[in-house]
PDB file of N, CA and C in Angstrom:
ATOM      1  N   UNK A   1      25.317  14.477  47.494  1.00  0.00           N
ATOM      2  CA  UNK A   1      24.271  13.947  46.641  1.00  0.00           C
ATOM      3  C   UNK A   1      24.851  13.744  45.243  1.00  0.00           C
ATOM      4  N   UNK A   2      25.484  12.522  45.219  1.00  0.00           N
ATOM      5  CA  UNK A   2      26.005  12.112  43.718  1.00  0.00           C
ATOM      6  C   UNK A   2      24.861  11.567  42.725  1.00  0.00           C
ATOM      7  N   UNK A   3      24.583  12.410  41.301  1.00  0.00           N
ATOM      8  CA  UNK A   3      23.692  12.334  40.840  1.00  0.00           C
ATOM      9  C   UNK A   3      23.762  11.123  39.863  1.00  0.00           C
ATOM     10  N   UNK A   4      22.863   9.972  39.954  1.00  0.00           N
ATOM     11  CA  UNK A   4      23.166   8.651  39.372  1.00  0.00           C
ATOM     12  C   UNK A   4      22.910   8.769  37.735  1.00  0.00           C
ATOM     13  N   UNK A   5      23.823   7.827  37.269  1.00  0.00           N
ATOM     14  CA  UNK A   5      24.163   7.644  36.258  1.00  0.00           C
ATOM     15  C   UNK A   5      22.428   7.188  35.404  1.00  0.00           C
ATOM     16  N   UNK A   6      22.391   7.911  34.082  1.00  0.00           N
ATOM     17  CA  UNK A   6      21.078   8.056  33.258  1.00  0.00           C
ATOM     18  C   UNK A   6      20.650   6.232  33.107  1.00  0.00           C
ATOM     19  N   UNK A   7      21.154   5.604  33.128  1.00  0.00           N
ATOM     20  CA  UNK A   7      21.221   4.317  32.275  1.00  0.00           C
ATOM     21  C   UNK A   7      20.536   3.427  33.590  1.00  0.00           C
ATOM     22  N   UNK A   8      21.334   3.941  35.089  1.00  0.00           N
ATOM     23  CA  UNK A   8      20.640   3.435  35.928  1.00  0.00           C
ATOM     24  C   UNK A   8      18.896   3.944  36.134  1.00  0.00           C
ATOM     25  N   UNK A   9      18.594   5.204  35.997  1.00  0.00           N
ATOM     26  CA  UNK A   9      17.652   5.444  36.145  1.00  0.00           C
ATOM     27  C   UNK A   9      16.190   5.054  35.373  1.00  0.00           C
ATOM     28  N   UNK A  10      17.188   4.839  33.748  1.00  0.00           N
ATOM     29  CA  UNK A  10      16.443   4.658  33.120  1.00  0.00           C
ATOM     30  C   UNK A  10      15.598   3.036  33.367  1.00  0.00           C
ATOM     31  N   UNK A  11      16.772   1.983  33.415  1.00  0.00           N
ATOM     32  CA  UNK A  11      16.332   0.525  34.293  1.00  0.00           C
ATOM     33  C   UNK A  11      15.263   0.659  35.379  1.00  0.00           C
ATOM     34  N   UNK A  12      15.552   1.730  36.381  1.00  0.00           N
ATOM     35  CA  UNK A  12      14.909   1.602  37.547  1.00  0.00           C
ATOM     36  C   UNK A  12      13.117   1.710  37.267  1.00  0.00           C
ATOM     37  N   UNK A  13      13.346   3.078  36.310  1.00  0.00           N
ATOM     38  CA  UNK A  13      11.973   3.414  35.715  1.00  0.00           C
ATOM     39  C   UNK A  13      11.298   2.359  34.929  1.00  0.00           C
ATOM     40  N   UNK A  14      12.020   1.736  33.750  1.00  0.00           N
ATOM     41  CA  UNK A  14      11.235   0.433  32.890  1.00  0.00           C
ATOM     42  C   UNK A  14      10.936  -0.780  33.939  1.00  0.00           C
ATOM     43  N   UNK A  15      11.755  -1.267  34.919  1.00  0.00           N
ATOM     44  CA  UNK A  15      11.792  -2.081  35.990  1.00  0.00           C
ATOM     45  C   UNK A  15      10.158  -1.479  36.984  1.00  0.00           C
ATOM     46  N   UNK A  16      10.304  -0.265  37.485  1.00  0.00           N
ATOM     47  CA  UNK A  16       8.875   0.288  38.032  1.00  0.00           C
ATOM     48  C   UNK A  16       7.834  -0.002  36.979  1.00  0.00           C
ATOM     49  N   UNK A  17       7.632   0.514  35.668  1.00  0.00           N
ATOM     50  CA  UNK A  17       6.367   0.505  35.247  1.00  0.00           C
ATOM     51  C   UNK A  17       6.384  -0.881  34.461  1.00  0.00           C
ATOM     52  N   UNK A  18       7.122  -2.024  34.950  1.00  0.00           N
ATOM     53  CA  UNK A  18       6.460  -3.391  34.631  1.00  0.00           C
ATOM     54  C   UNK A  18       5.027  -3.888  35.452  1.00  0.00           C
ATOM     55  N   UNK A  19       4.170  -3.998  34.523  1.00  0.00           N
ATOM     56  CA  UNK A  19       2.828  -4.272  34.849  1.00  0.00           C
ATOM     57  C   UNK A  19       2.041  -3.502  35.878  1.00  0.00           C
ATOM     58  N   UNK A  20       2.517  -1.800  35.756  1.00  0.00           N
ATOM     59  CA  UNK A  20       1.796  -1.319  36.313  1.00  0.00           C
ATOM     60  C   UNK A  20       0.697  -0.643  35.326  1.00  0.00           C
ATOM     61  N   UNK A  21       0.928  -0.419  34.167  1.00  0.00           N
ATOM     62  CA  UNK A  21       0.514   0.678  33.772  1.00  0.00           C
ATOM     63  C   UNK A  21      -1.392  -0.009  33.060  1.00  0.00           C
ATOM     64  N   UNK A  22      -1.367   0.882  33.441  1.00  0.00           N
ATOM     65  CA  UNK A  22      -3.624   0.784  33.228  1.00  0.00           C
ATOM     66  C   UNK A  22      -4.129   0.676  32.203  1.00  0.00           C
ATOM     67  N   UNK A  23      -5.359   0.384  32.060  1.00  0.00           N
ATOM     68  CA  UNK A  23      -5.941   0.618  30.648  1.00  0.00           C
ATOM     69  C   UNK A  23      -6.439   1.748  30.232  1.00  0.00           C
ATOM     70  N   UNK A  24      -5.910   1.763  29.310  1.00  0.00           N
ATOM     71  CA  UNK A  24      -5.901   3.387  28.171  1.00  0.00           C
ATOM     72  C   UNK A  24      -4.851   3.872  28.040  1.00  0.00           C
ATOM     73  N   UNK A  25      -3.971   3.462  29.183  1.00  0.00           N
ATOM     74  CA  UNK A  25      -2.203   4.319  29.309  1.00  0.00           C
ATOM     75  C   UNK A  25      -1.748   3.695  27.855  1.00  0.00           C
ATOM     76  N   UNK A  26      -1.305   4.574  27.634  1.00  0.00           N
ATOM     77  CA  UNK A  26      -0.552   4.877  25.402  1.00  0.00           C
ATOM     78  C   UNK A  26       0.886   4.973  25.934  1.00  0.00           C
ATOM     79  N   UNK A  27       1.490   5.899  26.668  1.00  0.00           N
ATOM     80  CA  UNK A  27       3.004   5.647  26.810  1.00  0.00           C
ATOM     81  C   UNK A  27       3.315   6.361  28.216  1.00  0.00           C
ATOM     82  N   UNK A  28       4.045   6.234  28.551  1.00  0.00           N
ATOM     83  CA  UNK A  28       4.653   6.537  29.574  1.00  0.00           C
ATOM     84  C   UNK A  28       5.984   7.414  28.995  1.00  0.00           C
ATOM     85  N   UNK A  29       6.939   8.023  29.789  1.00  0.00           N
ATOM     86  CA  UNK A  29       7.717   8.957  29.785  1.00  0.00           C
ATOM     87  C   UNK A  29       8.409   9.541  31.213  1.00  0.00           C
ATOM     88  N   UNK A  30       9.532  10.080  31.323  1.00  0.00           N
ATOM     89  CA  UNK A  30      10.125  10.642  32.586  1.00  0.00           C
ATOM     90  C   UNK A  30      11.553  11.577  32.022  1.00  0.00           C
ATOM     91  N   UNK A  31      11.726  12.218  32.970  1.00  0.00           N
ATOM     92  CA  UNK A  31      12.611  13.568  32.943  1.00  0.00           C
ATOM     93  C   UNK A  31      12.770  13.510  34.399  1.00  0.00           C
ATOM     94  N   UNK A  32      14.364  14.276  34.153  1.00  0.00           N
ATOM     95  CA  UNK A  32      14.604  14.583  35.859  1.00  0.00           C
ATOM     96  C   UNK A  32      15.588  15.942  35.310  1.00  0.00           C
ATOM     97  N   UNK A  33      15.446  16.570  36.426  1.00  0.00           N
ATOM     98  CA  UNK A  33      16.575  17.757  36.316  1.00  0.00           C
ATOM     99  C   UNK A  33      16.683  18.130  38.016  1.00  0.00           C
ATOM    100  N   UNK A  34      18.059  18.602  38.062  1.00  0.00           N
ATOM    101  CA  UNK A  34      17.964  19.019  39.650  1.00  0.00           C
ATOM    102  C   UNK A  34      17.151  18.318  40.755  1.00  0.00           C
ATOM    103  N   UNK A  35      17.312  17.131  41.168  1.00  0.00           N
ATOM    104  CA  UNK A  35      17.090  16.590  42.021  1.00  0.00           C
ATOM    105  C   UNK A  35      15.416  16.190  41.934  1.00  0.00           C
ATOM    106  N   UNK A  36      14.583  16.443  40.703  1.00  0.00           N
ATOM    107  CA  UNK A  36      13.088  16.726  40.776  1.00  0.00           C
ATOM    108  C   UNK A  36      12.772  15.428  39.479  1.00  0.00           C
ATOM    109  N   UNK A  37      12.360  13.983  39.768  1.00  0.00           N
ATOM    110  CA  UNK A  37      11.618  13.596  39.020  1.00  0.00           C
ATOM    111  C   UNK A  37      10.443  13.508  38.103  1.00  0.00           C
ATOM    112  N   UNK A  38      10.510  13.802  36.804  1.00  0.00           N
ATOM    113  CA  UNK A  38       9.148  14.144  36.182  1.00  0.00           C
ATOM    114  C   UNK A  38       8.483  12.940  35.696  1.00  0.00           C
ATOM    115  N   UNK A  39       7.513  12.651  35.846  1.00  0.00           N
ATOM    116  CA  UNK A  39       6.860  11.140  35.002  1.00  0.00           C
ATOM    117  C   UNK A  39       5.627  11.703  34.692  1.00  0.00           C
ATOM    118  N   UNK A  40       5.144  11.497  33.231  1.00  0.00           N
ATOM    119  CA  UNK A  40       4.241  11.798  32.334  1.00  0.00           C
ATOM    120  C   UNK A  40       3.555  10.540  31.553  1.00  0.00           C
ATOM    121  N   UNK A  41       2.066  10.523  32.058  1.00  0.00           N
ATOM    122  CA  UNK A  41       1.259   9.121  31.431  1.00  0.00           C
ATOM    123  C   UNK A  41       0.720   9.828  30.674  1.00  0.00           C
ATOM    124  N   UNK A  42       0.344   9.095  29.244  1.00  0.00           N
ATOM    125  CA  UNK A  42      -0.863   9.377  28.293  1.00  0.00           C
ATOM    126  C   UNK A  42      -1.851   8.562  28.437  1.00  0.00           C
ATOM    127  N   UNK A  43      -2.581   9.029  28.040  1.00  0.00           N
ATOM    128  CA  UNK A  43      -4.027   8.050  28.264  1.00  0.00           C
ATOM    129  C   UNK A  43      -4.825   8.063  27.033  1.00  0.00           C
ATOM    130  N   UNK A  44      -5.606   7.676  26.419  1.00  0.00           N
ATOM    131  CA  UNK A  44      -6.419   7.343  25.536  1.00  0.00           C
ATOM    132  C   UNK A  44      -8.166   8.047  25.775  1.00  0.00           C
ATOM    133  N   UNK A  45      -8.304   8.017  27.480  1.00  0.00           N
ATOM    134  CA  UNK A  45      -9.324   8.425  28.113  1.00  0.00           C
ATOM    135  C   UNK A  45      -8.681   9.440  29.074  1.00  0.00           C
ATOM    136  N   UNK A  46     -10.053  10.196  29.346  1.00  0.00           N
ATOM    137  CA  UNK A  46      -9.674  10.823  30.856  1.00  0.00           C
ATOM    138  C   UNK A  46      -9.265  10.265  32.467  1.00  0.00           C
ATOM    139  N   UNK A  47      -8.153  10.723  32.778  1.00  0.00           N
ATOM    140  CA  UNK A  47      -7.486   9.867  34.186  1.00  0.00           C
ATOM    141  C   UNK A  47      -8.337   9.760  34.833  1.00  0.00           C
ATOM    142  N   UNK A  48      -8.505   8.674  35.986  1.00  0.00           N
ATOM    143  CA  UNK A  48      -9.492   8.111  36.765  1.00  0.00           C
ATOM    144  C   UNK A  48      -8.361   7.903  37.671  1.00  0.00           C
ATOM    145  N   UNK A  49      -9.082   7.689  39.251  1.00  0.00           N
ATOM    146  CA  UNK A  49      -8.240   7.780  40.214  1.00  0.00           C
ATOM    147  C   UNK A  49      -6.957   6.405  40.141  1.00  0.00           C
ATOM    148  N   UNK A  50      -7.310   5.333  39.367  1.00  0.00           N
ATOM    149  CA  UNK A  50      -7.071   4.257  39.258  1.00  0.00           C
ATOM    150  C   UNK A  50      -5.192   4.485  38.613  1.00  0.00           C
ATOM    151  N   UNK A  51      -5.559   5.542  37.653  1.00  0.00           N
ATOM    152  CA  UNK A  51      -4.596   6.038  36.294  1.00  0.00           C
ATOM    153  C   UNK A  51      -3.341   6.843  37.556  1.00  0.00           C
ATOM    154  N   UNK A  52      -3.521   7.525  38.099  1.00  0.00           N
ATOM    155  CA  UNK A  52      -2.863   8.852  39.034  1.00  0.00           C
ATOM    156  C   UNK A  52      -2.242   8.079  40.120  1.00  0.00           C
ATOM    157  N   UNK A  53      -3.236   6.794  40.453  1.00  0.00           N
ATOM    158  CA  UNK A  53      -2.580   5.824  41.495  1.00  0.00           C
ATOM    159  C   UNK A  53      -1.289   5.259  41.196  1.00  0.00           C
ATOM    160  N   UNK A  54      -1.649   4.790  39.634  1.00  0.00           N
ATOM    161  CA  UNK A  54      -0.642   3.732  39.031  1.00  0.00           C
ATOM    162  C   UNK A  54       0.653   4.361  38.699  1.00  0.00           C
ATOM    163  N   UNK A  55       0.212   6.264  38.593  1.00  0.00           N
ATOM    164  CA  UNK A  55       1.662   6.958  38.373  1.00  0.00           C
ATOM    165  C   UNK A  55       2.291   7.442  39.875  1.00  0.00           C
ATOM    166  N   UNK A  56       1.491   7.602  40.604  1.00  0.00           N
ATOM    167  CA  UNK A  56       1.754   7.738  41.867  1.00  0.00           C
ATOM    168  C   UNK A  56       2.884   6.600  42.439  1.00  0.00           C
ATOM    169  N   UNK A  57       2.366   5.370  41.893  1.00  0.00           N
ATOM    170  CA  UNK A  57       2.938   4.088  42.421  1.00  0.00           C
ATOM    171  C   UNK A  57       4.015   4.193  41.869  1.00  0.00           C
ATOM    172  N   UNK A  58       4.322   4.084  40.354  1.00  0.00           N
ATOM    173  CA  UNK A  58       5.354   4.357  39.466  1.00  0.00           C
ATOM    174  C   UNK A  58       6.392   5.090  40.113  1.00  0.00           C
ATOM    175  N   UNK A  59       6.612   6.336  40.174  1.00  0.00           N
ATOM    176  CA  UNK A  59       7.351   7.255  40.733  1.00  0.00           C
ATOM    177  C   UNK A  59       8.044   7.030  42.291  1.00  0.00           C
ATOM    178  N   UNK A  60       7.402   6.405  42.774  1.00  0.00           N
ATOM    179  CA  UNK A  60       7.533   5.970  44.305  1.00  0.00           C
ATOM    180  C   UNK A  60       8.247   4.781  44.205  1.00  0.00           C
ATOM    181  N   UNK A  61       8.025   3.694  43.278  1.00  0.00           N
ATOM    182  CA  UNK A  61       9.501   2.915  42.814  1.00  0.00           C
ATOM    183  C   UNK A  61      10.359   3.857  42.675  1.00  0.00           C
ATOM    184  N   UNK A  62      10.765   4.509  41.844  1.00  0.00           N
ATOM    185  CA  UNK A  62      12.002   4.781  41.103  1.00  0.00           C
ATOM    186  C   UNK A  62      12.732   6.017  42.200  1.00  0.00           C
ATOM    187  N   UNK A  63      11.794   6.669  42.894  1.00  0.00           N
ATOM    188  CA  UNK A  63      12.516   7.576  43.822  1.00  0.00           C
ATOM    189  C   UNK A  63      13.071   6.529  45.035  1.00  0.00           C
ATOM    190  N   UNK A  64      12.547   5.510  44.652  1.00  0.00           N
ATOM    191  CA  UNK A  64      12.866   4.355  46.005  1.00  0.00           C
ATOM    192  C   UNK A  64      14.354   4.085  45.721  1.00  0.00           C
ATOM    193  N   UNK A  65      14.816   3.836  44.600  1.00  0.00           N
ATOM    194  CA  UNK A  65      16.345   3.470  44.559  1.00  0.00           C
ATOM    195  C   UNK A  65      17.174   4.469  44.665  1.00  0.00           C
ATOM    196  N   UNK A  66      16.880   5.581  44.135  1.00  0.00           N
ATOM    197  CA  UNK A  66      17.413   6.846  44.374  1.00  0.00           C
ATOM    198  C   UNK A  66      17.211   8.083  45.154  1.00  0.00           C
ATOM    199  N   UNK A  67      17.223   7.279  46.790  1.00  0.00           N
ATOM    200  CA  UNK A  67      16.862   8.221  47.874  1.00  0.00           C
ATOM    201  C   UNK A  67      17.594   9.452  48.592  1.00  0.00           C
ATOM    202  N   UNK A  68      18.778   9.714  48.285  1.00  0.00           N
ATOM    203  CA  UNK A  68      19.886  10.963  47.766  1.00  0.00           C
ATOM    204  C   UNK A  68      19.423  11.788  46.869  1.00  0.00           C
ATOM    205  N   UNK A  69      19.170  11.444  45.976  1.00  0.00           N
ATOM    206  CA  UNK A  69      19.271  11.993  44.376  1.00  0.00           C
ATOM    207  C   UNK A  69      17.665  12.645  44.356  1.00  0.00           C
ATOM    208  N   UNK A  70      16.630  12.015  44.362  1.00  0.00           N
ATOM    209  CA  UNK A  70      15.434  12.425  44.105  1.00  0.00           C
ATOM    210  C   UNK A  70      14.418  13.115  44.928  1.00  0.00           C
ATOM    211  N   UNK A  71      14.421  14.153  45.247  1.00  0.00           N
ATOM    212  CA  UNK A  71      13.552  15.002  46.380  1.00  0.00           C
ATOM    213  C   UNK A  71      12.305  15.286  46.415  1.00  0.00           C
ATOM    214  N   UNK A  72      11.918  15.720  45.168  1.00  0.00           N
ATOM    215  CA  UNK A  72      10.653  15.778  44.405  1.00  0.00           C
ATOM    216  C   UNK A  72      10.179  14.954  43.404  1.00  0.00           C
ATOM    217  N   UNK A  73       8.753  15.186  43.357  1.00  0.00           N
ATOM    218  CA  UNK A  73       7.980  14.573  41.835  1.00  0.00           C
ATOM    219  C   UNK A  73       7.209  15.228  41.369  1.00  0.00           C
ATOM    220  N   UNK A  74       7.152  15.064  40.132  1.00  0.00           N
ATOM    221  CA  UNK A  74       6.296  15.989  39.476  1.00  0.00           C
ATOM    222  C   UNK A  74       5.605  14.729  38.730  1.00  0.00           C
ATOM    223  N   UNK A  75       4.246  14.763  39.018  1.00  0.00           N
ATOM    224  CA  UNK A  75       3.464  13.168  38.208  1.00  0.00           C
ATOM    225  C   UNK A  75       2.398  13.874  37.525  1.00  0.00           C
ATOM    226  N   UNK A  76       1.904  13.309  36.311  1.00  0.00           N
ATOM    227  CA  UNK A  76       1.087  13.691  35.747  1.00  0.00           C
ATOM    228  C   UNK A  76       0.164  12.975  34.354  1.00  0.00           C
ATOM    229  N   UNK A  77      -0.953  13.306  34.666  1.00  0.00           N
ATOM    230  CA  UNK A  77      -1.766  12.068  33.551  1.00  0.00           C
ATOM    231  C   UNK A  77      -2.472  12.979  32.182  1.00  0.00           C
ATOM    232  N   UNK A  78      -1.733  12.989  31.265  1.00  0.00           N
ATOM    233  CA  UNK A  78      -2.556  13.578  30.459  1.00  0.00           C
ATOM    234  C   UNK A  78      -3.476  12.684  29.424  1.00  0.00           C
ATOM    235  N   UNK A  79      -4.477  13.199  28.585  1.00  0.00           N
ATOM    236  CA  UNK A  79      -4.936  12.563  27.498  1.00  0.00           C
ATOM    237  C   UNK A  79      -4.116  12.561  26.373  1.00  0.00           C
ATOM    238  N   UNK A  80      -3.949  11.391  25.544  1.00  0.00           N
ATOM    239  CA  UNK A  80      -3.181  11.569  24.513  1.00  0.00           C
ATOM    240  C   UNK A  80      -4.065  11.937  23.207  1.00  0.00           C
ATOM    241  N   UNK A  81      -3.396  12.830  22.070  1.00  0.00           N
ATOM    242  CA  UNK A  81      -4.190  12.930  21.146  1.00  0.00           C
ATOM    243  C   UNK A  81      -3.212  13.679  20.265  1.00  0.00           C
ATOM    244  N   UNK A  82      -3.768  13.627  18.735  1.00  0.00           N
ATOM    245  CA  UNK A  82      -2.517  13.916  17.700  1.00  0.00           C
ATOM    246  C   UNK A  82      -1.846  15.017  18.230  1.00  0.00           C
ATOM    247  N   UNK A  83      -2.715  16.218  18.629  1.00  0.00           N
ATOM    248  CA  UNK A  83      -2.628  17.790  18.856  1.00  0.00           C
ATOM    249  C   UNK A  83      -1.496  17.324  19.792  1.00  0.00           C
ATOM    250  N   UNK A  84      -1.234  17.142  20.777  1.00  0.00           N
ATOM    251  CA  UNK A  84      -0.331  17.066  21.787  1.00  0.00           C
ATOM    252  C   UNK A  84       0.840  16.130  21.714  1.00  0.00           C
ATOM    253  N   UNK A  85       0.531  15.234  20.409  1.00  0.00           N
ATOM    254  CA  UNK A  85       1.827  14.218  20.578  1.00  0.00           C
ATOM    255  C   UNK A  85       3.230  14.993  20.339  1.00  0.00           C
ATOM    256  N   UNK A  86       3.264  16.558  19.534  1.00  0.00           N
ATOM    257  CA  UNK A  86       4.272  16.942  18.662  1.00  0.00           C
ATOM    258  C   UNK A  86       5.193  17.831  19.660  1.00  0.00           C
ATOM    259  N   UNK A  87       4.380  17.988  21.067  1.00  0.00           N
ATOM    260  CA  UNK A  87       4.609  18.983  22.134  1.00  0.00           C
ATOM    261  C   UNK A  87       6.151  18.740  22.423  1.00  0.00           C
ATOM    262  N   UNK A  88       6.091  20.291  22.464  1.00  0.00           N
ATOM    263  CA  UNK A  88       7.853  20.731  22.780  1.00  0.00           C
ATOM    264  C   UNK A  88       8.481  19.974  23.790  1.00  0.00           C
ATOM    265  N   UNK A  89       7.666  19.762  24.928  1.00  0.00           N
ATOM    266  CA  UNK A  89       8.225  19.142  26.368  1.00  0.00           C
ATOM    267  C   UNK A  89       8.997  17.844  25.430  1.00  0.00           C
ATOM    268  N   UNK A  90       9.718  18.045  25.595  1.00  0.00           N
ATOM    269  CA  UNK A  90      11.002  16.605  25.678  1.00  0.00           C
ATOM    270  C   UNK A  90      11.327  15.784  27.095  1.00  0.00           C
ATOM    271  N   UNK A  91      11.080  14.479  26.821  1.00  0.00           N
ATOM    272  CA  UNK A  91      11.564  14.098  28.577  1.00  0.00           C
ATOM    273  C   UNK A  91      12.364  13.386  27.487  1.00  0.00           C
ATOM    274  N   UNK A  92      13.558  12.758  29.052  1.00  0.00           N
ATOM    275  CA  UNK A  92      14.701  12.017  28.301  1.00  0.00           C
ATOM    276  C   UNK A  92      14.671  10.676  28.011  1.00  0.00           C
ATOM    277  N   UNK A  93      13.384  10.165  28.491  1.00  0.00           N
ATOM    278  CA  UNK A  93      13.261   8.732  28.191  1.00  0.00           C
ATOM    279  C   UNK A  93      11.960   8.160  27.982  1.00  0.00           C
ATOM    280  N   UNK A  94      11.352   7.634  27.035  1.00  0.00           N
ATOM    281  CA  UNK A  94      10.174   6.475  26.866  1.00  0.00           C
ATOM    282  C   UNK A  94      10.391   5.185  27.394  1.00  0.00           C
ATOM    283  N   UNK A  95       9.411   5.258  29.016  1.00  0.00           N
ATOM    284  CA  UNK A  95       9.847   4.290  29.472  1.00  0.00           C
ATOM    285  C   UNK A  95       8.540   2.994  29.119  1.00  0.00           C
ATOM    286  N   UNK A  96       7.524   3.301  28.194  1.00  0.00           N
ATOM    287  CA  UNK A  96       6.521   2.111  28.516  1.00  0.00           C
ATOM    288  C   UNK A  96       5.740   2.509  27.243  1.00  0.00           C
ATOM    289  N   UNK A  97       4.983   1.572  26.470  1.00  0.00           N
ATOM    290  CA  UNK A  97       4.492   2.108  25.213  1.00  0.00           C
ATOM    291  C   UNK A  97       3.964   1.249  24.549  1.00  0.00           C
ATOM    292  N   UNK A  98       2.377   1.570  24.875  1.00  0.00           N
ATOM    293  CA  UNK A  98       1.065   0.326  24.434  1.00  0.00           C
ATOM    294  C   UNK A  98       1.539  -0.353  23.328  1.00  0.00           C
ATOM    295  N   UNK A  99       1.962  -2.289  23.402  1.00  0.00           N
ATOM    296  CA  UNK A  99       2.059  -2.732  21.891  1.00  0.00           C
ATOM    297  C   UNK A  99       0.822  -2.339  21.445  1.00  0.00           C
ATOM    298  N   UNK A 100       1.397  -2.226  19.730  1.00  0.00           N
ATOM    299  CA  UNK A 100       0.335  -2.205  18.389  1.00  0.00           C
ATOM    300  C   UNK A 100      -0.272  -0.503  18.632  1.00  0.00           C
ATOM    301  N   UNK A 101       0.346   0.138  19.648  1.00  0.00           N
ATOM    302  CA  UNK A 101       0.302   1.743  19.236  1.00  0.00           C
ATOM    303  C   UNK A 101       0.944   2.342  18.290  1.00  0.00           C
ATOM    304  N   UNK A 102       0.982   3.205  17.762  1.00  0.00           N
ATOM    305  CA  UNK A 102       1.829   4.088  16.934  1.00  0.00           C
ATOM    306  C   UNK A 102       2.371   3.223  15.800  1.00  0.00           C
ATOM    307  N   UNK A 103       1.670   2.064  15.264  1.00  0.00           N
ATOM    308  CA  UNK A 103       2.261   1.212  14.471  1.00  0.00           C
ATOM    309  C   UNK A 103       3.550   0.496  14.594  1.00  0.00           C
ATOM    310  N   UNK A 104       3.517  -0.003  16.337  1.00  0.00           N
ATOM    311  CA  UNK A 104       4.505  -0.356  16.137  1.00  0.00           C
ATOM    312  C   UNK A 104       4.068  -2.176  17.190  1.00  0.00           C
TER     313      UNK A 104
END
């Protein structure tokens, strides 16, 4: 199980969440360590089955190219809000990120 190069993964992930991501989703995010994909949605609102689908879907791309490498997932929809933007969790990549959010 040769563990693929960050740069590929990172493509695979921005490539998955093209035109998936829902309304209210604020950013997207992912982490991997040891064979275990993490993907983290923010939302604006509370997740609806619609939101969990779209990360569900998400993740299921990206473990799709990397079927060696990726064993697990860890998916998850939180609400976004100031309190939580500053949170310790670091993932290694921003893969998706509402234009005209965050002033940008």
């Amino acid at each position: 199980m040769k563990k693929p190069a960050e740069i590929s993964i990172k493509q695979s992930a921005r490539r998955a969440t093209t035109g998936m991501a829902t309304p209210g989703m604020v950013a997207i995010a992912i982490g991997w360590q040891r064979s275990c994909l993490h993907l983290i949605a923010y939302l604006e609102k509370a997740p609806d089955e619609e939101d969990y689908e779209a990360v569900s879907d998400i993740a299921g791309e990206i473990i799709s190219d990397f079927p060696d490498y990726f064993l697990k997932t860890k998916e998850e929809c939180r609400l976004f809000n100031q309190q939580n933007s500053q949170s310790n969790e670091q993932l290694e990549c921003l893969i998706y990120l509402e234009r005209g959010k965050f002033g940008l």
